[in-house]
Protein backbone atom coordinates (compact mmCIF):
# COMPACT_ATOMS: atom_id res chain seq x y z
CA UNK A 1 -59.48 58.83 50.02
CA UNK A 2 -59.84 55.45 48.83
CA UNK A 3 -60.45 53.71 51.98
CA UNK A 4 -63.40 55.85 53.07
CA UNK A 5 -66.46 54.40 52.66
CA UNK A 6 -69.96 55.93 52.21
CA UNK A 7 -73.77 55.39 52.64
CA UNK A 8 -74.72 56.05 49.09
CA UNK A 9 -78.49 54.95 49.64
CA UNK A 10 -79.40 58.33 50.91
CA UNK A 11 -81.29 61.42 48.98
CA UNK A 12 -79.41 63.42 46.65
CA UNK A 13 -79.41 66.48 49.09
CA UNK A 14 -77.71 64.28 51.79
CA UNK A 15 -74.97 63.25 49.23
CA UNK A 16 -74.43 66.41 47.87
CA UNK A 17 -73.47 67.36 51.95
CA UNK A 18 -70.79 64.84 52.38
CA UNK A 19 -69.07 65.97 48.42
CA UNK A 20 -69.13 70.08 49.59
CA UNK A 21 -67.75 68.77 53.25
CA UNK A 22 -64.92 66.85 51.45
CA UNK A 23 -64.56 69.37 48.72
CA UNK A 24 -66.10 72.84 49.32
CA UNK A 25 -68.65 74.68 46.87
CA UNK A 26 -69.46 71.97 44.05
CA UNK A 27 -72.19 72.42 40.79
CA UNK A 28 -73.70 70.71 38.07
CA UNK A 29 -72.19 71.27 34.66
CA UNK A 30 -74.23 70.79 31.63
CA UNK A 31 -72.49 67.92 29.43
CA UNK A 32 -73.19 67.65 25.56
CA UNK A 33 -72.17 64.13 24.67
CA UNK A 34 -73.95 63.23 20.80
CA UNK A 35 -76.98 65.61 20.99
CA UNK A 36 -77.56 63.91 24.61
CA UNK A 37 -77.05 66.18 27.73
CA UNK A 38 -76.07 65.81 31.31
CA UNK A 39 -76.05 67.26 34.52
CA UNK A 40 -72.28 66.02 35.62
CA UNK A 41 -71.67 67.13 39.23
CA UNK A 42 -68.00 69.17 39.52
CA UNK A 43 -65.89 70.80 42.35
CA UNK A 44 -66.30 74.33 41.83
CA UNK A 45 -63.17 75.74 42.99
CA UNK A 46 -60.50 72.71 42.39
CA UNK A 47 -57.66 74.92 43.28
CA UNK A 48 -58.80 75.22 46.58
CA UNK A 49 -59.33 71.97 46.84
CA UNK A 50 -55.80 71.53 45.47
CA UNK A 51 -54.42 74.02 48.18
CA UNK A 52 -56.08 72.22 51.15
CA UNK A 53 -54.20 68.91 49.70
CA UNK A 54 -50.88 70.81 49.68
CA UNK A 55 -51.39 71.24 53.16
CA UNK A 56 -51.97 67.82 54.06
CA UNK A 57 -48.87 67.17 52.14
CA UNK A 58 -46.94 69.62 54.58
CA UNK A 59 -48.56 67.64 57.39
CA UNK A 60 -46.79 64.53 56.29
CA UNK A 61 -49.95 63.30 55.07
CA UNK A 62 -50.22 61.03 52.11
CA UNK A 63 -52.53 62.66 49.39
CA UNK A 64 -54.16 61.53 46.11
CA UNK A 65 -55.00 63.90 43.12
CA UNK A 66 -59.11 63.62 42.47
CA UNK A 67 -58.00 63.14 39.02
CA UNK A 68 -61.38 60.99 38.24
CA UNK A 69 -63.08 64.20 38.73
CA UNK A 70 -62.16 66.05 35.99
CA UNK A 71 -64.33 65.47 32.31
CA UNK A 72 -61.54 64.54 30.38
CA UNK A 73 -61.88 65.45 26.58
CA UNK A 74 -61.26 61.72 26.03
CA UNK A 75 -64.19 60.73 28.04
CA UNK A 76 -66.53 63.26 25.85
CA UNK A 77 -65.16 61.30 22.69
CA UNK A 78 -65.94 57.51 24.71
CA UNK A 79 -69.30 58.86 24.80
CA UNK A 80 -69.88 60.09 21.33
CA UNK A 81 -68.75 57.15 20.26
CA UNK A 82 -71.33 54.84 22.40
CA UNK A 83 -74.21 56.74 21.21
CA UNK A 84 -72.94 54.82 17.87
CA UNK A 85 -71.61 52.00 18.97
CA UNK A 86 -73.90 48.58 17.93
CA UNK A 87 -74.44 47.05 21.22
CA UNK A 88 -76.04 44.27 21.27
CA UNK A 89 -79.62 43.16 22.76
CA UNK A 90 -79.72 43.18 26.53
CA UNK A 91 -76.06 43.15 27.02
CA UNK A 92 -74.18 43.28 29.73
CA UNK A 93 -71.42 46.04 30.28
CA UNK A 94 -68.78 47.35 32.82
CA UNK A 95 -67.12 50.60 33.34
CA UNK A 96 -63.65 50.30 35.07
CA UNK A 97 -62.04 53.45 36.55
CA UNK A 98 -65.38 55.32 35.95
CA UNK A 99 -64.81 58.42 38.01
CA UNK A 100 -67.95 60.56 37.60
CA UNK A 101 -69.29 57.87 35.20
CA UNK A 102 -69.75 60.35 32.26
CA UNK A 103 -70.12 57.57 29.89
CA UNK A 104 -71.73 55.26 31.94
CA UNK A 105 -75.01 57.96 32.27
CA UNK A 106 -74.70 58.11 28.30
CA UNK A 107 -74.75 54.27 28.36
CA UNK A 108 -77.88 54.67 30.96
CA UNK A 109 -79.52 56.92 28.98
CA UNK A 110 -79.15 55.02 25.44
CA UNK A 111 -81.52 52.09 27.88
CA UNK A 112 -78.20 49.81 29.33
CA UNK A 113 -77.73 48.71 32.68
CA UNK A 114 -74.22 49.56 33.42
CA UNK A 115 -71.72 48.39 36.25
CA UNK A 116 -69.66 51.38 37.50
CA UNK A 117 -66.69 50.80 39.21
CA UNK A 118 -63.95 52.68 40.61
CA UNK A 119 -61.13 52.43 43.41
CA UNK A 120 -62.28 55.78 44.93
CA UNK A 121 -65.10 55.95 46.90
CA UNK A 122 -65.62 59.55 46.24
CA UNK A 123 -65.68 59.05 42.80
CA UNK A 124 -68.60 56.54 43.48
CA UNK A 125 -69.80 59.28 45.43
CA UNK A 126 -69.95 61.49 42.52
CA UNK A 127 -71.69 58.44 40.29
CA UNK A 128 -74.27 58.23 42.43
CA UNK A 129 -74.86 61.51 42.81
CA UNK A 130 -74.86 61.88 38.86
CA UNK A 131 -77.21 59.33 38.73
CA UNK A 132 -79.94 60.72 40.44
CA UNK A 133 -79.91 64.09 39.10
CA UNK A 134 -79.95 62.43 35.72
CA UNK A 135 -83.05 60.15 36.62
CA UNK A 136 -81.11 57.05 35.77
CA UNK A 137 -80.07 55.59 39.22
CA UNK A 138 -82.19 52.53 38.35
CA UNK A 139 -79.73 51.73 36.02
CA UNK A 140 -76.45 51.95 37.93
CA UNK A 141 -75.11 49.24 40.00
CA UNK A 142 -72.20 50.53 42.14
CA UNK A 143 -69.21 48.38 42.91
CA UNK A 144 -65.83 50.17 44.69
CA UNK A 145 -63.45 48.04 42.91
CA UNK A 146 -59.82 48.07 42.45
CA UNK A 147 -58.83 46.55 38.82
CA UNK A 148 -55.08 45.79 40.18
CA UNK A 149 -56.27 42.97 43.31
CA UNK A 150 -60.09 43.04 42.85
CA UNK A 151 -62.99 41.26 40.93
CA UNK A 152 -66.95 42.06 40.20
CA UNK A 153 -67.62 37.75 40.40
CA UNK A 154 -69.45 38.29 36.91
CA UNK A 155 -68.83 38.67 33.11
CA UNK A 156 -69.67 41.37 30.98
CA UNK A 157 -70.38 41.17 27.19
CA UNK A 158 -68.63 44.86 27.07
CA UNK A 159 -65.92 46.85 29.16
CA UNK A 160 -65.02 49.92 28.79
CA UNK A 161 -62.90 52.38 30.60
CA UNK A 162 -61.35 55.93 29.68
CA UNK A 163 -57.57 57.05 30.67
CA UNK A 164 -57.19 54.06 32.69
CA UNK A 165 -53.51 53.41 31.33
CA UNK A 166 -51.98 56.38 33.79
CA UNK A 167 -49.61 53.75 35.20
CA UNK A 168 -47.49 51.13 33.76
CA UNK A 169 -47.40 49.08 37.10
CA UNK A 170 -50.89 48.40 36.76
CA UNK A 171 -50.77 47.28 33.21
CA UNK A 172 -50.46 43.90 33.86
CA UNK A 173 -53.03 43.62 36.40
CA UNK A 174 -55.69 45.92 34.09
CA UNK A 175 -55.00 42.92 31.45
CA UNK A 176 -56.07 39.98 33.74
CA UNK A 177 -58.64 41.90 35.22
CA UNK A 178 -60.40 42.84 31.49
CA UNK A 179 -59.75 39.06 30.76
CA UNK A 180 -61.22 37.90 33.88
CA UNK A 181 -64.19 39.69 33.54
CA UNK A 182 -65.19 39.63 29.75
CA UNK A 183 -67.43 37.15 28.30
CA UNK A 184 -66.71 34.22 26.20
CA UNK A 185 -69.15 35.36 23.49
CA UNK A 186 -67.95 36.18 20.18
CA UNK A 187 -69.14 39.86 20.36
CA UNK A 188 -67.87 40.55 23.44
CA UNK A 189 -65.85 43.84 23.40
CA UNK A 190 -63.65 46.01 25.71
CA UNK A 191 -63.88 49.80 24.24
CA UNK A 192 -60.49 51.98 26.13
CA UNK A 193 -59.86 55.79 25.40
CA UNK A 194 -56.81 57.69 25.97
CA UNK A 195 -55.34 61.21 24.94
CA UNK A 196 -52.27 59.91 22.15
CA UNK A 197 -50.04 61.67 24.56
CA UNK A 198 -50.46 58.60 27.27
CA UNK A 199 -48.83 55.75 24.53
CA UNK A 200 -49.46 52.59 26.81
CA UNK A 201 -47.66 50.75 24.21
CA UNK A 202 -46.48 48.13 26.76
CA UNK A 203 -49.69 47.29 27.61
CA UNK A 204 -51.28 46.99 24.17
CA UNK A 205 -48.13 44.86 23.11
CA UNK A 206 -49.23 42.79 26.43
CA UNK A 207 -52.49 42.53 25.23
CA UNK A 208 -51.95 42.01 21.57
CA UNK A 209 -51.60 38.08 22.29
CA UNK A 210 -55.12 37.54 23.15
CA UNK A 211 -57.17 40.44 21.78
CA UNK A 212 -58.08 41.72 18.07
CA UNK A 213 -57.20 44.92 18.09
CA UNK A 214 -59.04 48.18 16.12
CA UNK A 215 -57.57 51.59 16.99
CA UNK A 216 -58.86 54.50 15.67
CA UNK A 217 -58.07 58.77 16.35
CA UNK A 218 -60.32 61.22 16.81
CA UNK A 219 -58.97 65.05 17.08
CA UNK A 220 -60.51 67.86 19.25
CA UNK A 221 -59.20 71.29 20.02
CA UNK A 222 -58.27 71.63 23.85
CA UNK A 223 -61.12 74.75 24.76
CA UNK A 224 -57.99 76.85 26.95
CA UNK A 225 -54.95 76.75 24.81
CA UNK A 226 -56.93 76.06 20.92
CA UNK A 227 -54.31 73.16 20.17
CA UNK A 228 -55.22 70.73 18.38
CA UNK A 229 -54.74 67.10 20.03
CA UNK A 230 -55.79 63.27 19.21
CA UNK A 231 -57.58 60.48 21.47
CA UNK A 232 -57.04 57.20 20.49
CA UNK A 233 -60.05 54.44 20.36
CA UNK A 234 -58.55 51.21 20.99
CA UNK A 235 -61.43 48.16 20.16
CA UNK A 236 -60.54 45.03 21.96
CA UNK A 237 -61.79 41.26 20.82
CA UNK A 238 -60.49 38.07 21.78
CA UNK A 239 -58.80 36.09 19.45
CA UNK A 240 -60.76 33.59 17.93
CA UNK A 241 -59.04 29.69 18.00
């Protein structure tokens, strides 16, 4: 998926075409995030979608999971936790691995301009897309950006990025990438979310040689099983000479 590339400057109807050619039947789900709510485009019927990839896999074809599809509880606590979060005055801020750029809409509609980045373009696809229907498009630039070989060519004054530690060989390049692209200002932050379950340990032991770190848990109760599980809230600030 991540090679293909699409026109995204095109109406929302046209859009919508090329995500229910790629993935079938697809609707907007309404999104609480802080007493703010969103229209978040999802695949309908993700099994089916699942099945179809099985059958590629059959075929010898290589597949990937549209895991950035998927409104991860984590993501929902990200959010909450911008609509609180002291930004400062015209600042500048990134979201790496956004998927369907949950947080960067909340970030849109708290008055930011956000960067939204991701690897897949479909995922882009889906930002866009997400955009429009929440009349914030004016406040999205799109970048398809991979954080393990890539770079945006600017600095932000805040990064953030939810369940982007999935895979320890990318650890290392995720570090350079967040230190490549955050600002030298004293403020500057990078703001990461992640179910407990996903440790990352390596890469926060990595990281714990240039950054101030803040982590903090907040529990929620998964909606289809009623257990009770914790995302960590890791705050990230350069150490100060």
């Amino acid at each position: 998926m991540a090679d293909i590339v699409h026109n995204l400057d095109q109406p929302i109807g046209a859009l919508i075409d090329i995500a229910v050619r790629e993935f079938g039947e697809v609707e907007f789900e309404t999104v609480n995030v802080g007493g703010m709510s969103l229209e978040v485009l999802q695949i309908k019927n993700m099994q089916q979608y699942l099945d179809k990839l099985i059958d590629k896999t059959r075929a010898g074809k290589k597949i990937t999971l549209p895991l950035w599809a998927k409104i991860w509880p984590s993501c929902l606590i990200l959010g909450y936790t911008l609509t609180k979060f002291p930004f400062s005055n015209e600042c500048s801020i990134l979201e790496v691995g956004a998927g369907g750029a949950v947080n960067s809409l909340v970030l849109a509609k708290l008055g930011h301009d956000v960067t939204v980045s991701d690897v897949d373009s479909f995922a882009l696809l889906f930002s866009k897309i997400n955009a429009l229907k929440n009349g914030v498009e004016d406040k999205f630039t799109l970048h398809r950006v991979d954080f393990t070989e890539d770079t945006v060519e600017k600095h932000f004054d805040y990064i953030i990025g939810c369940e982007v530690l999935y895979a320890e060989e990318a650890f290392e390049p995720l570090l350079k990438f967040l230190s490549s692209h955050l600002s030298d200002n004293s403020t500057a932050e990078i703001v990461l979310a992640m179910d407990q379950k996903r440790q990352g340990r390596k890469f926060f032991d990595m990281a714990n040689e240039q950054y101030a770190m803040m982590k903090s848990a907040a529990k929620y109760k998964d909606r289809e099983t009623g257990e009770e599980n914790v995302v960590n809230l890791f705050r990230m600030k350069r150490k100060q000479a």
